[in-house]
PDB file of N, CA and C in Angstrom:
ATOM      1  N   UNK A   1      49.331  -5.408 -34.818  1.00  0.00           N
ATOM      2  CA  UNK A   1      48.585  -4.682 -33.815  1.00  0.00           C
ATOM      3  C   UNK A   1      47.501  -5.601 -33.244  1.00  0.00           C
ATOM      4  N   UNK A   2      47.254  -5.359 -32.056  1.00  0.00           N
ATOM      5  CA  UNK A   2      46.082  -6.642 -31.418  1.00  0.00           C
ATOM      6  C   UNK A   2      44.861  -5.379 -31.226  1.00  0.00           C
ATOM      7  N   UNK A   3      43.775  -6.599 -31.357  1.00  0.00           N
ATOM      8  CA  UNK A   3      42.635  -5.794 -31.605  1.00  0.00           C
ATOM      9  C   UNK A   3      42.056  -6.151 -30.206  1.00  0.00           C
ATOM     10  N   UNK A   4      40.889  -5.325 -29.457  1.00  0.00           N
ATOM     11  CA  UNK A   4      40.879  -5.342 -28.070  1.00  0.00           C
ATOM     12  C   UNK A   4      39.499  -5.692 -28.474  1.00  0.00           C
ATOM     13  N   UNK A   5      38.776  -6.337 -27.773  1.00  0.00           N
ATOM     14  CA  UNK A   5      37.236  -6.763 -27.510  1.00  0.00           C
ATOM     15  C   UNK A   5      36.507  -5.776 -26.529  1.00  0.00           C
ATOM     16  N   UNK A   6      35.943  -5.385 -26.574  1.00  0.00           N
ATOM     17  CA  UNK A   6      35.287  -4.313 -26.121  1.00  0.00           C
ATOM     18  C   UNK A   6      33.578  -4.456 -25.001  1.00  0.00           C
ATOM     19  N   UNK A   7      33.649  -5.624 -25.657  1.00  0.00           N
ATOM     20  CA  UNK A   7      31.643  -6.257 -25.722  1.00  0.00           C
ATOM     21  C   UNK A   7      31.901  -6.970 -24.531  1.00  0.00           C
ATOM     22  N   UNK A   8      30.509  -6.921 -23.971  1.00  0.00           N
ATOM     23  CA  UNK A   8      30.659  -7.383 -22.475  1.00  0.00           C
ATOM     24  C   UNK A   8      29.401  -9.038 -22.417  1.00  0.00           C
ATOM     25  N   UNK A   9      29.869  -9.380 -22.655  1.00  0.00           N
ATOM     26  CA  UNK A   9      29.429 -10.996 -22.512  1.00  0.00           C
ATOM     27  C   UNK A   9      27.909 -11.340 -21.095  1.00  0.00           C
ATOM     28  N   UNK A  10      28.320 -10.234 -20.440  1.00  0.00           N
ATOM     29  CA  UNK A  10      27.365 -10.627 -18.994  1.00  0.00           C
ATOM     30  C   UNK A  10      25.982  -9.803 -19.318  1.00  0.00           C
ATOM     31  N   UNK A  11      24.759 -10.244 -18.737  1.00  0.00           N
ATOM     32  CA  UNK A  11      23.446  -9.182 -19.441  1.00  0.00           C
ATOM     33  C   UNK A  11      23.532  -8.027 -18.349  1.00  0.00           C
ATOM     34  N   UNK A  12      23.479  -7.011 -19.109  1.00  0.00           N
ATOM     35  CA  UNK A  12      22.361  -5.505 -18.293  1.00  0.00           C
ATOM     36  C   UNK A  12      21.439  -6.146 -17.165  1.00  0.00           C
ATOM     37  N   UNK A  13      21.548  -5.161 -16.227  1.00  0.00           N
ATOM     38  CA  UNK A  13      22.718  -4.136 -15.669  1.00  0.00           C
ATOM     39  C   UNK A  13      23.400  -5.442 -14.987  1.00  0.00           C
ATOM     40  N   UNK A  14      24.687  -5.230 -14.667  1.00  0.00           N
ATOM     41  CA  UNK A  14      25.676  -5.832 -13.949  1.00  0.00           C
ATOM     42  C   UNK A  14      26.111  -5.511 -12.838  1.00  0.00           C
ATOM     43  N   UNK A  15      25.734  -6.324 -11.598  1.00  0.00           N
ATOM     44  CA  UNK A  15      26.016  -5.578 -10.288  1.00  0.00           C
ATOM     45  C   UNK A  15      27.590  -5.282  -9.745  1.00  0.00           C
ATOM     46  N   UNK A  16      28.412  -3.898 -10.298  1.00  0.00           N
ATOM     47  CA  UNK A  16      29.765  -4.168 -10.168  1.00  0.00           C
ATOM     48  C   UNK A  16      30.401  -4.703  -8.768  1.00  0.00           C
ATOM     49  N   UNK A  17      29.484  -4.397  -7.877  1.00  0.00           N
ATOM     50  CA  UNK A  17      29.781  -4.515  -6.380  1.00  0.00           C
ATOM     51  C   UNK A  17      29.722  -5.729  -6.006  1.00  0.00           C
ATOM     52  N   UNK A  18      28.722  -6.905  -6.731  1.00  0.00           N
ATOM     53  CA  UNK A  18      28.725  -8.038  -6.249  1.00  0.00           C
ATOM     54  C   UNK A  18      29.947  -9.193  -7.086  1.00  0.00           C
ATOM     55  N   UNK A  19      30.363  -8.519  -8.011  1.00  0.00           N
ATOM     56  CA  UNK A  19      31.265  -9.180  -8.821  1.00  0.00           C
ATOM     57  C   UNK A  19      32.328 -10.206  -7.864  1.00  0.00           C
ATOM     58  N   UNK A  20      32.301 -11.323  -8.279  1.00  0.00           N
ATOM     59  CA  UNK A  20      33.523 -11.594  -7.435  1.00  0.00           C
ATOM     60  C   UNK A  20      33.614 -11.833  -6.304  1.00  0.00           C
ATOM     61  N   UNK A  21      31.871 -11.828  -5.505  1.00  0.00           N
ATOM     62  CA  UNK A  21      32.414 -11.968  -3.840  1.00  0.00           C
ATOM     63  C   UNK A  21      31.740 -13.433  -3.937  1.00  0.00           C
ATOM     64  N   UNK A  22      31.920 -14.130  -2.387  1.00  0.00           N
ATOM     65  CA  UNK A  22      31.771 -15.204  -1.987  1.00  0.00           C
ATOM     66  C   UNK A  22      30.527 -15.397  -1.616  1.00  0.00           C
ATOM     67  N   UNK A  23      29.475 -16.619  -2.053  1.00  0.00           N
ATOM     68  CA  UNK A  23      28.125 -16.193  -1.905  1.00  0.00           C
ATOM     69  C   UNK A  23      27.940 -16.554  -0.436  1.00  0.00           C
ATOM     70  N   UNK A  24      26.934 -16.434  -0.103  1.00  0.00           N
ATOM     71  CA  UNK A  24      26.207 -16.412   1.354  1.00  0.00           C
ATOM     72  C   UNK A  24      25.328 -17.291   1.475  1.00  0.00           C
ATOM     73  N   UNK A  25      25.890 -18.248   2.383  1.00  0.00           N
ATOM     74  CA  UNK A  25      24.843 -19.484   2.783  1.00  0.00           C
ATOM     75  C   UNK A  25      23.794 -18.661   4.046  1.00  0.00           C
ATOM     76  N   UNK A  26      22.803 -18.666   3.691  1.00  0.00           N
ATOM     77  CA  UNK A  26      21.769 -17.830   4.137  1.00  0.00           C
ATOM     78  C   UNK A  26      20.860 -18.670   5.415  1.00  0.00           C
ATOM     79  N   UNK A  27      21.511 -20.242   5.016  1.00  0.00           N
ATOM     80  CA  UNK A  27      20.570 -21.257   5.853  1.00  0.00           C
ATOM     81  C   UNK A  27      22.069 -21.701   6.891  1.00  0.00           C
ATOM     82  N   UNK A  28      22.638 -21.200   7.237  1.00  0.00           N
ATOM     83  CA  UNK A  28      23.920 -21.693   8.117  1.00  0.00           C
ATOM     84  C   UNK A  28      24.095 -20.898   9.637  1.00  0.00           C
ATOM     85  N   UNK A  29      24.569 -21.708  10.141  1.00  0.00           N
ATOM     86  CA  UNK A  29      24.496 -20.926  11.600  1.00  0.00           C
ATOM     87  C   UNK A  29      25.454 -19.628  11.922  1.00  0.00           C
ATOM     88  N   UNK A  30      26.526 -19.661  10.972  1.00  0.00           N
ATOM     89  CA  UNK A  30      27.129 -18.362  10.813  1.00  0.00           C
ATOM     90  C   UNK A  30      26.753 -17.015  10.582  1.00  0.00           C
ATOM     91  N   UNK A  31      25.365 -17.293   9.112  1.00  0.00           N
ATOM     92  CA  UNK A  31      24.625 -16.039   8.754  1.00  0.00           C
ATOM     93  C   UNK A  31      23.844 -15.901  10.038  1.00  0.00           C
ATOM     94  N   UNK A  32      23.260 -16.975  10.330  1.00  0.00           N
ATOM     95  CA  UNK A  32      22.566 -16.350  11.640  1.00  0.00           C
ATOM     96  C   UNK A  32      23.031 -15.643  12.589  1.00  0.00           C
ATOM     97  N   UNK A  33      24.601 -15.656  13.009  1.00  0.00           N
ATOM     98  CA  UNK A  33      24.625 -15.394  14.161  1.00  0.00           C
ATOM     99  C   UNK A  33      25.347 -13.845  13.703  1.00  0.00           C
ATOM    100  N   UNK A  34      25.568 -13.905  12.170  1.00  0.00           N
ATOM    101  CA  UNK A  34      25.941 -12.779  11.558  1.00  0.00           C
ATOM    102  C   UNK A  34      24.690 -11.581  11.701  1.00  0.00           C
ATOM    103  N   UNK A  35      23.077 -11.948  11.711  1.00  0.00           N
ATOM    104  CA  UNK A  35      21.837 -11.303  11.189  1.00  0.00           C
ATOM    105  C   UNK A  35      21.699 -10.940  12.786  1.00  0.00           C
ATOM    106  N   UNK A  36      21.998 -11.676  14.043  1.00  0.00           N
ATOM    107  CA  UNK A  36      21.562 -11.329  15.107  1.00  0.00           C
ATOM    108  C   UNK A  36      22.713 -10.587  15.514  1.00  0.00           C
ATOM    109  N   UNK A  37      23.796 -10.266  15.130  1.00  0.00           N
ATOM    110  CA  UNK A  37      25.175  -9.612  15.195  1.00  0.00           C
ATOM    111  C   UNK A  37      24.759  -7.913  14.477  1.00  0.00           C
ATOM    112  N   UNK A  38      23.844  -7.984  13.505  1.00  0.00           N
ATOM    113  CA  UNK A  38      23.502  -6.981  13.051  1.00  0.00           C
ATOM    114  C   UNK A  38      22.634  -6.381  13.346  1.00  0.00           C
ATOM    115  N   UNK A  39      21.350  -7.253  14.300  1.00  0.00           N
ATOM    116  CA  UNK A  39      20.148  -6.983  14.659  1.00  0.00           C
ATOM    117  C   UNK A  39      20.259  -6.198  16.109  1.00  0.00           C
ATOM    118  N   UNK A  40      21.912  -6.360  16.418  1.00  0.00           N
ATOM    119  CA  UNK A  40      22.257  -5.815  17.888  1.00  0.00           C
ATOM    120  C   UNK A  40      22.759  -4.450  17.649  1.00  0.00           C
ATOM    121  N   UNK A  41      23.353  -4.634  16.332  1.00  0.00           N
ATOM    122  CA  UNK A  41      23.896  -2.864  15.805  1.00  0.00           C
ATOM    123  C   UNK A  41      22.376  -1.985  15.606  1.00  0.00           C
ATOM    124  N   UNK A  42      21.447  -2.274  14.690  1.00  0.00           N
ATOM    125  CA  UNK A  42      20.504  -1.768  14.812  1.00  0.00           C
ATOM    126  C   UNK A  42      19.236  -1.325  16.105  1.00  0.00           C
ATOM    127  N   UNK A  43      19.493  -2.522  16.779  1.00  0.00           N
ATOM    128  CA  UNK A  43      18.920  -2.223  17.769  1.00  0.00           C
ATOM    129  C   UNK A  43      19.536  -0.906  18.854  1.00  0.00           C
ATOM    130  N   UNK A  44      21.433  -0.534  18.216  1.00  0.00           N
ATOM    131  CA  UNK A  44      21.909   0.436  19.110  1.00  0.00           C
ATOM    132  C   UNK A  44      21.310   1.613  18.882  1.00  0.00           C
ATOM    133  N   UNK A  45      21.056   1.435  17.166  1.00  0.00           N
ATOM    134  CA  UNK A  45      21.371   2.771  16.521  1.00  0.00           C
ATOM    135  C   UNK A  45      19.748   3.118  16.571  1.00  0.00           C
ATOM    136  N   UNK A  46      18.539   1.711  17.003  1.00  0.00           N
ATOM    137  CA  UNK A  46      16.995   3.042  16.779  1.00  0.00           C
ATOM    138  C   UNK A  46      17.234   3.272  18.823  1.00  0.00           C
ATOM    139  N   UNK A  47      17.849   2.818  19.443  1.00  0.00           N
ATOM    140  CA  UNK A  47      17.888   3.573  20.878  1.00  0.00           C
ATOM    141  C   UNK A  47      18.259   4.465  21.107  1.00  0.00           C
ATOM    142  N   UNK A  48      19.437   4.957  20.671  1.00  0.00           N
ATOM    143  CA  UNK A  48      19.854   6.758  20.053  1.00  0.00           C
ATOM    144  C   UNK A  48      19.237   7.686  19.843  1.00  0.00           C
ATOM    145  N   UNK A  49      17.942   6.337  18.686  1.00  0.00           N
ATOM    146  CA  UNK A  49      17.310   7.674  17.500  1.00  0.00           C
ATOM    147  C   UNK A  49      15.772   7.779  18.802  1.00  0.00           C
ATOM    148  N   UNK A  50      15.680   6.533  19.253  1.00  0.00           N
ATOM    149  CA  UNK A  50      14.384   7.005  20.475  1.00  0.00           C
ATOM    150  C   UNK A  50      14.954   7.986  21.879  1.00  0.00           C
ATOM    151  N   UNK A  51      16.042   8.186  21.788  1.00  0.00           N
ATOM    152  CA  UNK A  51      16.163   9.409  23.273  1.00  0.00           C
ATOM    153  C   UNK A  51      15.811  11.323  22.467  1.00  0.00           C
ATOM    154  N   UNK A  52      16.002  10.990  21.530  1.00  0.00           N
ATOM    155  CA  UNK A  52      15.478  12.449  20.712  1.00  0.00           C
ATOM    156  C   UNK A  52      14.158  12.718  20.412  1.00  0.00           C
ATOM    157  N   UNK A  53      13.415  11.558  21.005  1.00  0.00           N
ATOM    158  CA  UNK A  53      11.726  11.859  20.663  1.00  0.00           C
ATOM    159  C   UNK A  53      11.510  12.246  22.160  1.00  0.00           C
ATOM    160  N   UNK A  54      10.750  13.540  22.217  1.00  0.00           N
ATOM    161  CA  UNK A  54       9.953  14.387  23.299  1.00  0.00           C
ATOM    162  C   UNK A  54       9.050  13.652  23.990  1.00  0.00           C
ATOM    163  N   UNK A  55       9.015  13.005  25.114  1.00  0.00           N
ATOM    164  CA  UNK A  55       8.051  12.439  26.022  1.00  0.00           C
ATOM    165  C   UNK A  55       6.670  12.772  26.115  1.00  0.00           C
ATOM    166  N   UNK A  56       6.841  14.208  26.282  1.00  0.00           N
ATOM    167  CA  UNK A  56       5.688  14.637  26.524  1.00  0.00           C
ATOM    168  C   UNK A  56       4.250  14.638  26.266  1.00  0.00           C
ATOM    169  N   UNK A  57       5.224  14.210  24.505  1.00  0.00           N
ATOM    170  CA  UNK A  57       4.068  14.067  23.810  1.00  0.00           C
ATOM    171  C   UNK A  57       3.466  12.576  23.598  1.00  0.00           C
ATOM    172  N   UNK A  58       3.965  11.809  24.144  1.00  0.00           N
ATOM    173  CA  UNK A  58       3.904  10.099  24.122  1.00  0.00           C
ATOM    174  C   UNK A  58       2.637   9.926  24.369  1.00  0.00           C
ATOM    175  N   UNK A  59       1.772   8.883  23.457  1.00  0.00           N
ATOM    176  CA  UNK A  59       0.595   8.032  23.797  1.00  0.00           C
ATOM    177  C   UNK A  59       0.235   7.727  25.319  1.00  0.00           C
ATOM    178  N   UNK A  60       1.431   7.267  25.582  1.00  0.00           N
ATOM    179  CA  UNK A  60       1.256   6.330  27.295  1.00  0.00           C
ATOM    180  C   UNK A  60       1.567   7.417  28.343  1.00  0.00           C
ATOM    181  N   UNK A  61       2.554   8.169  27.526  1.00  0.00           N
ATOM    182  CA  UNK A  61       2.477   8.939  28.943  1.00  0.00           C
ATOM    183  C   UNK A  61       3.315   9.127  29.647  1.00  0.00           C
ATOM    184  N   UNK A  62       4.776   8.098  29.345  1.00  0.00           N
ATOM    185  CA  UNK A  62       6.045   7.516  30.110  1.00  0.00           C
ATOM    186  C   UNK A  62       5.913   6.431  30.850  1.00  0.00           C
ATOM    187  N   UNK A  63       6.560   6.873  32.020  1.00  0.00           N
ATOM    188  CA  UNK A  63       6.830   5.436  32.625  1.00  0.00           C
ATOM    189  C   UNK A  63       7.474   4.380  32.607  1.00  0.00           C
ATOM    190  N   UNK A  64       7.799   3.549  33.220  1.00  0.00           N
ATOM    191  CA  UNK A  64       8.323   2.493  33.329  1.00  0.00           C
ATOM    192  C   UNK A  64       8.096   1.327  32.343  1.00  0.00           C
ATOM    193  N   UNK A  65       6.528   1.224  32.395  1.00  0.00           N
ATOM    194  CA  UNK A  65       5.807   0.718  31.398  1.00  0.00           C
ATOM    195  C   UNK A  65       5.858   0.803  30.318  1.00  0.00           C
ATOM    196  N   UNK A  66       6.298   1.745  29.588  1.00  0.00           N
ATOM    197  CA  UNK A  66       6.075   2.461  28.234  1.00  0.00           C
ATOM    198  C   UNK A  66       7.743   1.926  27.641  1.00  0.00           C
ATOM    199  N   UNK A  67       8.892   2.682  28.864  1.00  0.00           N
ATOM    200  CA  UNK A  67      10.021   2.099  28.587  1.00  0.00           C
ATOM    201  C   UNK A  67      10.468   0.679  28.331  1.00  0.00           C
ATOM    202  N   UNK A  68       9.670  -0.243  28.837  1.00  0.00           N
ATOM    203  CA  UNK A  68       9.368  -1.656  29.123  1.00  0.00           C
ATOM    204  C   UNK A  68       9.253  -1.925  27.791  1.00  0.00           C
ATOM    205  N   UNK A  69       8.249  -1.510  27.447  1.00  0.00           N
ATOM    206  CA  UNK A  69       7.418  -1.685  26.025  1.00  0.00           C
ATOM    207  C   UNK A  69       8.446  -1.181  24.662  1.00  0.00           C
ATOM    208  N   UNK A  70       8.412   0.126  24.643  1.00  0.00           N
ATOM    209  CA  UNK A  70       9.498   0.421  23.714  1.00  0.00           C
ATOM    210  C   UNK A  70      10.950  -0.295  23.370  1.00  0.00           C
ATOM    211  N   UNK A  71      11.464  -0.905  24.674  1.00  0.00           N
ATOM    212  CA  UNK A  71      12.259  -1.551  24.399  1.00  0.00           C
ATOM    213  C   UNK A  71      12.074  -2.765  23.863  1.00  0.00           C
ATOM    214  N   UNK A  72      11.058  -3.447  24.145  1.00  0.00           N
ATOM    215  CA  UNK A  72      10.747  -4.941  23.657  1.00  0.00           C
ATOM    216  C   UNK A  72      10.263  -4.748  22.079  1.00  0.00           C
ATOM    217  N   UNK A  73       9.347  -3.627  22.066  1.00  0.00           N
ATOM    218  CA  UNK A  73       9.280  -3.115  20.561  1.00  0.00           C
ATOM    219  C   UNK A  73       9.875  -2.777  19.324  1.00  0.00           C
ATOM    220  N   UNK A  74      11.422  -2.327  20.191  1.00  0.00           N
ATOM    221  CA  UNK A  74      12.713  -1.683  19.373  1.00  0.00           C
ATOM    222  C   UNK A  74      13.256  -3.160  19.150  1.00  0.00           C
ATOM    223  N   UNK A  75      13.459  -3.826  20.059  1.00  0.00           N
ATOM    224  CA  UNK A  75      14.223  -5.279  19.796  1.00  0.00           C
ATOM    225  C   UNK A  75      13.706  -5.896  18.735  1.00  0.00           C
ATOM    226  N   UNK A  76      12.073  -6.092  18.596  1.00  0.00           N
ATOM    227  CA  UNK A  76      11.764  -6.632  17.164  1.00  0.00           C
ATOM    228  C   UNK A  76      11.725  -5.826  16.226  1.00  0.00           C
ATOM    229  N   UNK A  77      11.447  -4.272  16.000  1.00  0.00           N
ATOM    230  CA  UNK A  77      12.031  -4.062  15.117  1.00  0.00           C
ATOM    231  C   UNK A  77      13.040  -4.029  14.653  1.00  0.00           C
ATOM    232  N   UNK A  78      14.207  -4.212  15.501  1.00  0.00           N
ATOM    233  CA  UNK A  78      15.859  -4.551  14.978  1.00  0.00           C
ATOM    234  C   UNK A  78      15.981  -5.744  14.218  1.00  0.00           C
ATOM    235  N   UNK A  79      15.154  -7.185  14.788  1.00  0.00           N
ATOM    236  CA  UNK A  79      15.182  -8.288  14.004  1.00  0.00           C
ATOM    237  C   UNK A  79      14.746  -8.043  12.676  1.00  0.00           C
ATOM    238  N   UNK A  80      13.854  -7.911  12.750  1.00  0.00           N
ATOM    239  CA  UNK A  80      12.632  -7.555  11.383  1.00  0.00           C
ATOM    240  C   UNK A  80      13.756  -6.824  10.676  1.00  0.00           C
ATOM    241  N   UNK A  81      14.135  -5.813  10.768  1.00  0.00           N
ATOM    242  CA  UNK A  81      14.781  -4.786   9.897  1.00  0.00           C
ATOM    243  C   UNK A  81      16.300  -5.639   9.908  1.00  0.00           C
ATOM    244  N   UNK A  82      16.557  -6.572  10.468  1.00  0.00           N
ATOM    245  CA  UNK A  82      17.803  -7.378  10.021  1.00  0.00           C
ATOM    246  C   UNK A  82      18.134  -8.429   8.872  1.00  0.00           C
ATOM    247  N   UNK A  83      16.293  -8.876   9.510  1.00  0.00           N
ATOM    248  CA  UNK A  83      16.005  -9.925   8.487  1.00  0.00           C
ATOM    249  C   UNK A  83      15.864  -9.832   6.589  1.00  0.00           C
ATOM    250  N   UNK A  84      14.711  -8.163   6.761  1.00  0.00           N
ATOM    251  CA  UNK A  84      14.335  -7.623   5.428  1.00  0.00           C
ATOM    252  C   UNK A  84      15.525  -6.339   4.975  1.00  0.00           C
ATOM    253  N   UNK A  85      15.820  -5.454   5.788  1.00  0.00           N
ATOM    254  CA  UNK A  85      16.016  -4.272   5.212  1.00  0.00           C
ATOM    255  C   UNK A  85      17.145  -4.653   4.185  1.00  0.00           C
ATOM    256  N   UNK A  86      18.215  -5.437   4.315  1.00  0.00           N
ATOM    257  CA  UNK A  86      19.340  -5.319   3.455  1.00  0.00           C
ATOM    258  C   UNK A  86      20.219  -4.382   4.025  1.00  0.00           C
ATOM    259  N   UNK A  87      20.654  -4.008   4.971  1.00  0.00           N
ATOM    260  CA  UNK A  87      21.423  -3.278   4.980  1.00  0.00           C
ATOM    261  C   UNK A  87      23.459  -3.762   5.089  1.00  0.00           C
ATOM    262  N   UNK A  88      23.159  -5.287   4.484  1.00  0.00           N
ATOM    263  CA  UNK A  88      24.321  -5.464   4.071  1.00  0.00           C
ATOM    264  C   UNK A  88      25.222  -6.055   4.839  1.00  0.00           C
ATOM    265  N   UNK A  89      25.334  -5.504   6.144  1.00  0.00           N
ATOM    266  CA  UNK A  89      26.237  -5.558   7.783  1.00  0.00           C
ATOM    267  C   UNK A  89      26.231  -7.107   7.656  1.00  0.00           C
ATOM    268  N   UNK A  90      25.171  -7.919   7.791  1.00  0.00           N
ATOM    269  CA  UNK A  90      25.466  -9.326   7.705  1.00  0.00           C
ATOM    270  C   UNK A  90      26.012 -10.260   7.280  1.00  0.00           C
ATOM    271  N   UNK A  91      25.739  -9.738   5.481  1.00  0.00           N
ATOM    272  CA  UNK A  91      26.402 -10.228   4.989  1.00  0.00           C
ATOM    273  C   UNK A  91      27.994 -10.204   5.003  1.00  0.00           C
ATOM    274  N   UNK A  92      28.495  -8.899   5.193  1.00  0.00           N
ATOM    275  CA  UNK A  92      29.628  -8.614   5.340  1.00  0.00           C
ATOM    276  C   UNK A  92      30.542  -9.332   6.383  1.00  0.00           C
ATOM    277  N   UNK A  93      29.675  -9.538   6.845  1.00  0.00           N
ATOM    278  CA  UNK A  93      30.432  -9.758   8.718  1.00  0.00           C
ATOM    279  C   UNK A  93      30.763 -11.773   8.184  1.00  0.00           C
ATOM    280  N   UNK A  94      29.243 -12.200   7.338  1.00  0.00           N
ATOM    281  CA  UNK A  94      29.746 -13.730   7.137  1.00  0.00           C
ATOM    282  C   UNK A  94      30.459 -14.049   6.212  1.00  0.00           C
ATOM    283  N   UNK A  95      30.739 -13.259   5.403  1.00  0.00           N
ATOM    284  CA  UNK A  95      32.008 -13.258   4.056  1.00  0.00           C
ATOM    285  C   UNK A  95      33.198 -12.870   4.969  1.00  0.00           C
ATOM    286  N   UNK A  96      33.391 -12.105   5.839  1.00  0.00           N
ATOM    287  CA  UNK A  96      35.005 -11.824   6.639  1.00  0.00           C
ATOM    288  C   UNK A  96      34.542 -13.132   7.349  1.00  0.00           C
ATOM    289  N   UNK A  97      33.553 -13.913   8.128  1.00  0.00           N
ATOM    290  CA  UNK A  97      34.501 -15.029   9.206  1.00  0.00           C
ATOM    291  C   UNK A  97      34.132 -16.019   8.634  1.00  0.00           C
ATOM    292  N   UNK A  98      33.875 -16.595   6.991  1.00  0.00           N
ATOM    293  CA  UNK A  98      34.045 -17.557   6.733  1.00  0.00           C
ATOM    294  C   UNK A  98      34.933 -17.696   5.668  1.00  0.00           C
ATOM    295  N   UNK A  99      35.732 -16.652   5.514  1.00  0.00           N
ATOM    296  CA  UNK A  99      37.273 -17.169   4.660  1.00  0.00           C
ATOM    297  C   UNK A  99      38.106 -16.982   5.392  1.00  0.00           C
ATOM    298  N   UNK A 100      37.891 -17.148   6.761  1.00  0.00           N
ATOM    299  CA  UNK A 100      39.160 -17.725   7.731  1.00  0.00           C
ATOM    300  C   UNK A 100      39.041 -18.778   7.941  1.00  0.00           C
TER     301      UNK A 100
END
């Protein structure tokens, strides 16, 4: 009868999800263009989430100006939140186009 090993050799906790994938050159022009590839998804998804906020009640007031602004505002927060949040999209996108 064979006896089965049971004991897990790797330390607590073990990230099952990262097991096995291809690491991420973080300093390469691929991740980059992967982080600004993601920074364009985010930037879709807070323009969505800004047509559901009520004008009325806006600081500025509206306008042209304000739209001006919000947009240049939303754009860096898309970077920023590309750069820190983790939300993964990047990485993903440079693990699919660099094992082709």
């Amino acid at each position: 009868m064979q006896s089965i090993n049971l004991t897990n050799s790797h330390p607590y906790p073990v990230d099952m999800a990262r097991a096995g994938r291809q690491a991420v050159d973080k300093h390469s022009e691929l991740y980059k263009a992967s982080v600004d590839f993601e920074s364009l998804f985010i930037r879709q998804m807070l323009e969505v989430m800004r047509k559901t906020i009520h004008r009325e009640d806006d600081l500025l007031s509206g306008g042209m100006t304000q739209d001006v602004f919000e947009g240049m505002l939303y754009d860096e927060y898309a970077k920023k939140m590309a750069e820190t949040a983790g939300f993964g999209l990047a990485d993903t996108i440079y693990r699919q186009l660099s094992s082709k």
